[in-house]
N, C-alpha and C. Protein backbone atom coordinates (compact mmCIF):
# COMPACT_ATOMS: atom_id res chain seq x y z
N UNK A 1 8.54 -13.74 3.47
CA UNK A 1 8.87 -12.65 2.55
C UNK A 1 9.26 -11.43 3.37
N UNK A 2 10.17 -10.89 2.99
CA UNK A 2 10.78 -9.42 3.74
C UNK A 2 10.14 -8.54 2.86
N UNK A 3 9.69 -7.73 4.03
CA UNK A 3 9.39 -6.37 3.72
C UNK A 3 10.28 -5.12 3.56
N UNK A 4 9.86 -4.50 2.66
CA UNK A 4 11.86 -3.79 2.61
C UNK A 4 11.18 -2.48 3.28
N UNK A 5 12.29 -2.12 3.67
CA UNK A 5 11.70 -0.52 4.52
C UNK A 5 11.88 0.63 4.02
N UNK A 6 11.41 1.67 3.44
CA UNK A 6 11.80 2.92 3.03
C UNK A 6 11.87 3.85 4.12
N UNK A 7 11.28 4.25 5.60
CA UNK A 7 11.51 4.59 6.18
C UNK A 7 11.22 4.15 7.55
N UNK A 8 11.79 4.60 8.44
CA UNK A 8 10.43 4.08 9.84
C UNK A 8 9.56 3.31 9.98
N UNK A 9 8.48 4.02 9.60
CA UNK A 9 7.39 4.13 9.77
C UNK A 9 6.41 3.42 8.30
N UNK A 10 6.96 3.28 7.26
CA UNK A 10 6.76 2.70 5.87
C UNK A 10 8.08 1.64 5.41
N UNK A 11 7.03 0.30 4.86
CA UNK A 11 7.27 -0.64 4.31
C UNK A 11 6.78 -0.70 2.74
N UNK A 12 7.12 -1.31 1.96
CA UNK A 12 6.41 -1.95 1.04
C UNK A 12 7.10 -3.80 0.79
N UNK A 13 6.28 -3.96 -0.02
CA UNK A 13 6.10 -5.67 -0.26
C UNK A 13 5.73 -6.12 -1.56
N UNK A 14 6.05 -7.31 -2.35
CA UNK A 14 5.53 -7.50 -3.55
C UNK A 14 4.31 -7.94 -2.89
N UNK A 15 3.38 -8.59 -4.17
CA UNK A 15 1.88 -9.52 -3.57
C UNK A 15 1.84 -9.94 -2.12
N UNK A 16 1.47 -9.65 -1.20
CA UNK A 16 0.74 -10.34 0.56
C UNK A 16 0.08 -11.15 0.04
N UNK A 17 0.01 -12.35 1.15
CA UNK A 17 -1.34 -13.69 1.21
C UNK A 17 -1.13 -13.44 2.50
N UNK A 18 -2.06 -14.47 3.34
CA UNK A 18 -2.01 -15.10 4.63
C UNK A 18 -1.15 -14.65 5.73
N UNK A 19 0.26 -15.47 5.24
CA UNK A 19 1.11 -15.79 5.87
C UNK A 19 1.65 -13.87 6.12
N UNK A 20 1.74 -13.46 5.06
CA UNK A 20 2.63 -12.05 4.99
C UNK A 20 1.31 -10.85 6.25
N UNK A 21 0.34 -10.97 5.51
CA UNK A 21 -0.34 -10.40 6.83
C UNK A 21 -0.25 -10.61 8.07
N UNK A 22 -0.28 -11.83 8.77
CA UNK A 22 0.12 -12.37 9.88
C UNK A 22 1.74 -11.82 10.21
N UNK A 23 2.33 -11.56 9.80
CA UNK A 23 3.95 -11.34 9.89
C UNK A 23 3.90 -9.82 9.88
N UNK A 24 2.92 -8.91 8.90
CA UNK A 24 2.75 -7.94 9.27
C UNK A 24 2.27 -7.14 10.69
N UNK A 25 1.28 -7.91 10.91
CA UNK A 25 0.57 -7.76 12.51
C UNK A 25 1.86 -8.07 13.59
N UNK A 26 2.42 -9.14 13.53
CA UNK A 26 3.53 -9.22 14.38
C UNK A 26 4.59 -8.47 14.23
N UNK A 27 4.72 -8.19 13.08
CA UNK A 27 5.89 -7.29 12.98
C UNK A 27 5.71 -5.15 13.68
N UNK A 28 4.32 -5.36 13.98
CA UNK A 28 3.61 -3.59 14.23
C UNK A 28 3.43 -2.89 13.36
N UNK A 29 2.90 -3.20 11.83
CA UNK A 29 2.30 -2.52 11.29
C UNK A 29 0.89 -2.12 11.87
N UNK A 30 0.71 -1.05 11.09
CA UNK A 30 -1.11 -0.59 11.69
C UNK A 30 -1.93 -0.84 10.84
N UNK A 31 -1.42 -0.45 9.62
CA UNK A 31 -2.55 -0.58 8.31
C UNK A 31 -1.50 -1.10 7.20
N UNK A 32 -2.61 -1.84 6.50
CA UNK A 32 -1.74 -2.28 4.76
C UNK A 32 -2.42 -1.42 3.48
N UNK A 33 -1.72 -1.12 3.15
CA UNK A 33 -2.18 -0.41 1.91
C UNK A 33 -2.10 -0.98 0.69
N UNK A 34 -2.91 -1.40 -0.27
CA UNK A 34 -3.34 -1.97 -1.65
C UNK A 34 -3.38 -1.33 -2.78
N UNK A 35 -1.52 -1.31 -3.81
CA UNK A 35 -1.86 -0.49 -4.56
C UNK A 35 -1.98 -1.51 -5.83
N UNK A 36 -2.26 -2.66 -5.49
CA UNK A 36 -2.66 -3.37 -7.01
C UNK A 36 -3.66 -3.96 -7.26
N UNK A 37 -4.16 -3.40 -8.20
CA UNK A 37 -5.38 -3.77 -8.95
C UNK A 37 -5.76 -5.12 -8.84
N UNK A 38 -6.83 -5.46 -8.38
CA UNK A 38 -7.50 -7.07 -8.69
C UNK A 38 -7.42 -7.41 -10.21
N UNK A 39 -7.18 -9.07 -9.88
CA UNK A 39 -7.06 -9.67 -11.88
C UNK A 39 -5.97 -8.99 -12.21
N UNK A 40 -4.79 -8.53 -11.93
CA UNK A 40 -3.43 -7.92 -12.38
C UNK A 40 -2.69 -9.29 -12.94
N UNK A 41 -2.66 -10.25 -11.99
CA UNK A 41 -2.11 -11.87 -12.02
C UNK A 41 -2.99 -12.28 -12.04
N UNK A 42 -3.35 -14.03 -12.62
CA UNK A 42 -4.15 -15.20 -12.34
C UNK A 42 -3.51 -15.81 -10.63
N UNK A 43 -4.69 -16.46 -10.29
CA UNK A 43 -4.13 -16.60 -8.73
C UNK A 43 -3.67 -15.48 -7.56
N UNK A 44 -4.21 -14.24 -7.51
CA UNK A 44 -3.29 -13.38 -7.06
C UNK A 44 -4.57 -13.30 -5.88
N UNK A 45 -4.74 -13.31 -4.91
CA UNK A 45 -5.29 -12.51 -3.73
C UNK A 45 -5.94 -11.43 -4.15
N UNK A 46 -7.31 -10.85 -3.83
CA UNK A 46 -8.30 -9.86 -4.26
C UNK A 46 -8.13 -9.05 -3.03
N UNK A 47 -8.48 -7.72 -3.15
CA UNK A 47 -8.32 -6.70 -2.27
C UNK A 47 -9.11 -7.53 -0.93
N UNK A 48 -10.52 -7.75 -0.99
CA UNK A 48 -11.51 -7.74 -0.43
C UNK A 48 -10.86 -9.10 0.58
N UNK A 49 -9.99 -10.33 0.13
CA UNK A 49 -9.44 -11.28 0.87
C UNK A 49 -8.63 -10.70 1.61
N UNK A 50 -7.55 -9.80 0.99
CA UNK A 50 -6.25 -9.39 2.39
C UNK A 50 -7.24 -8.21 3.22
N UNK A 51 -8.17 -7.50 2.75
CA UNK A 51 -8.79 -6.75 3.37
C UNK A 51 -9.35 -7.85 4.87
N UNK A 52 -9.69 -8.62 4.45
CA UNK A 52 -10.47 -9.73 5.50
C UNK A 52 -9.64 -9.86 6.57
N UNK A 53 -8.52 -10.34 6.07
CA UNK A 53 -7.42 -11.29 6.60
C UNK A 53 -7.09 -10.19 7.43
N UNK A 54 -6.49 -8.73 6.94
CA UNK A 54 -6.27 -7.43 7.84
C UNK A 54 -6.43 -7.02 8.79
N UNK A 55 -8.19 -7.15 8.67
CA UNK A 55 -9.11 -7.41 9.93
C UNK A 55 -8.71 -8.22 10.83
N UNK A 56 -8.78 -9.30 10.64
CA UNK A 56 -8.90 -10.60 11.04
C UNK A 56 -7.41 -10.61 12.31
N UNK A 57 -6.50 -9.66 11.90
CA UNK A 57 -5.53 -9.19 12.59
C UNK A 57 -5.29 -8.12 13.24
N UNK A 58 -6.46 -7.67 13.20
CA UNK A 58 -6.75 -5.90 14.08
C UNK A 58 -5.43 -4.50 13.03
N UNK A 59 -5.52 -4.86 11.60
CA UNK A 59 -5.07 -4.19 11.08
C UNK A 59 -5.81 -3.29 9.99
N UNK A 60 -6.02 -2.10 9.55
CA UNK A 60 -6.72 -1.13 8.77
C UNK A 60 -6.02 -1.36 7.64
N UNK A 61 -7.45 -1.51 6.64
CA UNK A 61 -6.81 -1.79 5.28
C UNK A 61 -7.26 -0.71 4.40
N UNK A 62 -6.14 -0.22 3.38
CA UNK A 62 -6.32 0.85 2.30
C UNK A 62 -6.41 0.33 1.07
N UNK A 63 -7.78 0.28 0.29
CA UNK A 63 -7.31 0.12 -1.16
C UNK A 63 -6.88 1.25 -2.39
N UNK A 64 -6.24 1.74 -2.63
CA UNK A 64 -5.53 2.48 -3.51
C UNK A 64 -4.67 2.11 -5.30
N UNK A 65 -6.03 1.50 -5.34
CA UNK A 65 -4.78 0.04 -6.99
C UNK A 65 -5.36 1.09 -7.44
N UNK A 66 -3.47 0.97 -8.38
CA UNK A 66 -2.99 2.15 -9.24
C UNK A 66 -1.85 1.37 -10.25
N UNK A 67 -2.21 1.71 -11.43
CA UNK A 67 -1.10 0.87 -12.38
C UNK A 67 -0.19 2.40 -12.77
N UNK A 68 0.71 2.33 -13.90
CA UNK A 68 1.80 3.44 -14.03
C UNK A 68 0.58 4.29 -14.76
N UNK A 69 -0.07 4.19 -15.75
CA UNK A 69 -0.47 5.06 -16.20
C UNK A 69 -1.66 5.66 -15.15
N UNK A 70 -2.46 5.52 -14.19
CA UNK A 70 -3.60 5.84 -13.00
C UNK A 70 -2.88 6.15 -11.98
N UNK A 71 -1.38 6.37 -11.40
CA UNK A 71 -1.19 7.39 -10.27
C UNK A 71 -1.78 8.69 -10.47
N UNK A 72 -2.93 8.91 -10.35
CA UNK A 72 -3.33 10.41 -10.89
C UNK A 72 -2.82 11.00 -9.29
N UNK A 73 -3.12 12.57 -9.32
CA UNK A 73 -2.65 13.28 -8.33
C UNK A 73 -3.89 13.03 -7.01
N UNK A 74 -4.83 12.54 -7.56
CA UNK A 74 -6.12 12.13 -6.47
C UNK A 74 -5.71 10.81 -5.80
N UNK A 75 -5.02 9.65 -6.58
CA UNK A 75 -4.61 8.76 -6.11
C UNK A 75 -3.46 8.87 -5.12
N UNK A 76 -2.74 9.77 -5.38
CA UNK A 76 -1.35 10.37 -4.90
C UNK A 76 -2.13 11.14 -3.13
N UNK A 77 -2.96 11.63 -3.56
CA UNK A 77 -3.49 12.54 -2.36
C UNK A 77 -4.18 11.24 -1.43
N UNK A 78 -5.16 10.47 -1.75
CA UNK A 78 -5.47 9.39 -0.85
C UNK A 78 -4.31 9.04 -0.46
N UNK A 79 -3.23 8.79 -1.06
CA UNK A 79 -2.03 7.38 -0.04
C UNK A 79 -1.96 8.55 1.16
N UNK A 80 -1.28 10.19 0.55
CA UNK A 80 -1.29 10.56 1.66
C UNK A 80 -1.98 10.67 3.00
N UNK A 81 -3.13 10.88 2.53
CA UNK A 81 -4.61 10.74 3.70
C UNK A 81 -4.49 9.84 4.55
N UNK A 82 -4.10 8.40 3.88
CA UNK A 82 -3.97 7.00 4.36
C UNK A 82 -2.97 6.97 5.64
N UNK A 83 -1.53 7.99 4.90
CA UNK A 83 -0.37 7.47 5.68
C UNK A 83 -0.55 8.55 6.93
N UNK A 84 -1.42 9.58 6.72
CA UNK A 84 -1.05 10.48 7.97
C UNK A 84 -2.34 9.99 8.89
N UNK A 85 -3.39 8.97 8.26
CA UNK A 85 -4.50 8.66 9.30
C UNK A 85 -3.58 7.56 10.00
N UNK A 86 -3.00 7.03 9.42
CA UNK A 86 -2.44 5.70 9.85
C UNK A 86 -1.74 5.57 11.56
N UNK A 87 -2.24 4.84 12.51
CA UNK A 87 -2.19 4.84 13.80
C UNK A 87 -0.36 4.42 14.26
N UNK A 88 0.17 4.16 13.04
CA UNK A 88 1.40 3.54 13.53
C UNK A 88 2.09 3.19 11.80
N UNK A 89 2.82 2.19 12.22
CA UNK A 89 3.41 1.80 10.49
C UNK A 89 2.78 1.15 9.77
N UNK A 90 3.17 1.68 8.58
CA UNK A 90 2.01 0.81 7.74
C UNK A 90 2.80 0.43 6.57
N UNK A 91 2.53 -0.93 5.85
CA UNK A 91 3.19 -1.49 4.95
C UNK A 91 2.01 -1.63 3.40
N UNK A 92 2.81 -1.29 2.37
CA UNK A 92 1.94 -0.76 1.44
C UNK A 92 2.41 -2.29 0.41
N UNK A 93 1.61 -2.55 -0.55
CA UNK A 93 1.74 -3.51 -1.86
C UNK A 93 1.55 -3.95 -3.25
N UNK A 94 2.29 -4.05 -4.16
CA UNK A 94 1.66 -4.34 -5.35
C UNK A 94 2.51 -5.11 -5.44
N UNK A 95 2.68 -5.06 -6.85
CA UNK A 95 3.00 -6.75 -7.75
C UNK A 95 4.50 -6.74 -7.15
N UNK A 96 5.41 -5.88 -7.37
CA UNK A 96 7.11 -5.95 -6.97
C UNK A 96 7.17 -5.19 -5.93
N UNK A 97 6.51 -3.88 -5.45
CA UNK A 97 6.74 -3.06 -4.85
C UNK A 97 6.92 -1.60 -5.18
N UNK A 98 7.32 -1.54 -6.29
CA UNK A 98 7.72 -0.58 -6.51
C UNK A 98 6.64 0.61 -7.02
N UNK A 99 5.89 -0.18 -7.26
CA UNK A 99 4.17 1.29 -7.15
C UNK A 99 3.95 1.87 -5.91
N UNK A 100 4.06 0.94 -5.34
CA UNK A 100 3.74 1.50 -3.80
C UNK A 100 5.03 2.64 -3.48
N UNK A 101 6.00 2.30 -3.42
CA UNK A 101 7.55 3.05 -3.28
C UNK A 101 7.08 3.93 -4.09
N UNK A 102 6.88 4.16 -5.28
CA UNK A 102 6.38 5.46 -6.09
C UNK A 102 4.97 6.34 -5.81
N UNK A 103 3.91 5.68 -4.81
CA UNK A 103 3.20 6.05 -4.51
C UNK A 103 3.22 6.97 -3.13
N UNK A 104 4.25 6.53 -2.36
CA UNK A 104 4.94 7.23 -1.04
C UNK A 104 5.71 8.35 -1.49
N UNK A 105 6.44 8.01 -2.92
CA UNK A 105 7.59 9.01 -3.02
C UNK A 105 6.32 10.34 -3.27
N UNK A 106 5.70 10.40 -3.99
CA UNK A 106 4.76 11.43 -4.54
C UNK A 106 3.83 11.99 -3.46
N UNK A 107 3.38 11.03 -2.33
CA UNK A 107 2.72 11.69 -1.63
C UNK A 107 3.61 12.48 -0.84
N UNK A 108 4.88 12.23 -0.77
CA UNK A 108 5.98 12.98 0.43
C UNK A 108 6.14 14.44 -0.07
N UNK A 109 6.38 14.30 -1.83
CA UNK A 109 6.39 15.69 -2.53
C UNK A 109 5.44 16.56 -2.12
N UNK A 110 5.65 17.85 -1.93
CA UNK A 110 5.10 19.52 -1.46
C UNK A 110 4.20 19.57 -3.19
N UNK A 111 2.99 19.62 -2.98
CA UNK A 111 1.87 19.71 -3.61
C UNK A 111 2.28 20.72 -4.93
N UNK A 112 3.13 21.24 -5.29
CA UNK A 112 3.34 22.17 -6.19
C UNK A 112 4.43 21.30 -6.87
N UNK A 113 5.25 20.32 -6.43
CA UNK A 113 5.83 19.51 -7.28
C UNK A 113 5.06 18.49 -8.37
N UNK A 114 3.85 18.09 -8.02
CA UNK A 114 2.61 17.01 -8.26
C UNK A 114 2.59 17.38 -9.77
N UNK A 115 2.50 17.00 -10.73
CA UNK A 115 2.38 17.51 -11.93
C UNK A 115 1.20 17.04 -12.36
N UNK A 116 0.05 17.75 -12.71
CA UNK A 116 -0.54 16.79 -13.13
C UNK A 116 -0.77 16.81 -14.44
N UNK A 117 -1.48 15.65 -15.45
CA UNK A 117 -1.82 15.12 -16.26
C UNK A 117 -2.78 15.93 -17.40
N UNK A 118 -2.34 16.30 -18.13
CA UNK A 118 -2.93 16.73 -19.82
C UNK A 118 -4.04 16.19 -19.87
């Protein structure tokens, strides 16, 4: 599975197993970031497994599951935390990708853009 690149230094990915972690480590990511919720799919990999597997590859794992309506601005502020602790590149994931891609775009935004929630 290809990881698509939004910049440098950031990837995202639909669902990781096994194989995609391993390809991550070789490829020089530092950390993976987890923005989908456990039980989202039947059969889907639980945080706490790719968290293992992460390890298991000398890689730092972030959990951050966030569906469209729970990007709150706290969730938005951890990815950032995540991406500026992060030792090198780091590749982020949910179901298609595109939470994660929306989760980068928001943390990149200047804190007065952040809107938050009623």
């Amino acid at each position: 599975m290809p990881f698509k690149p939004i910049t440098e230094n950031f990837a995202v990915s639909p669902q990781i197993g096994a194989a995609e972690v391993a390809a991550a480590a070789q490829a020089g990511f530092t950390t993976i970031i987890n923005n989908r919720p456990d039980g989202e799919a039947p059969g889907q990999p639980s945080a706490a497994e790719i968290k293992a597997l992460a390890k298991q590859h000398g890689l730092n794992f972030v959990s951050i599951p966030v569906t469209a309506a729970s990007m709150t601005p706290e969730a938005v502020q951890r990815t950032a935390a995540a991406l500026q602790a992060a030792p090198g590149p780091v590749l982020a994931y949910c179901r298609s990708g595109m939470r994660s891609t929306s989760m980068w775009a928001l943390s990149q935004a200047k804190p007065a853009c952040i809107i938050k929630r009623q």
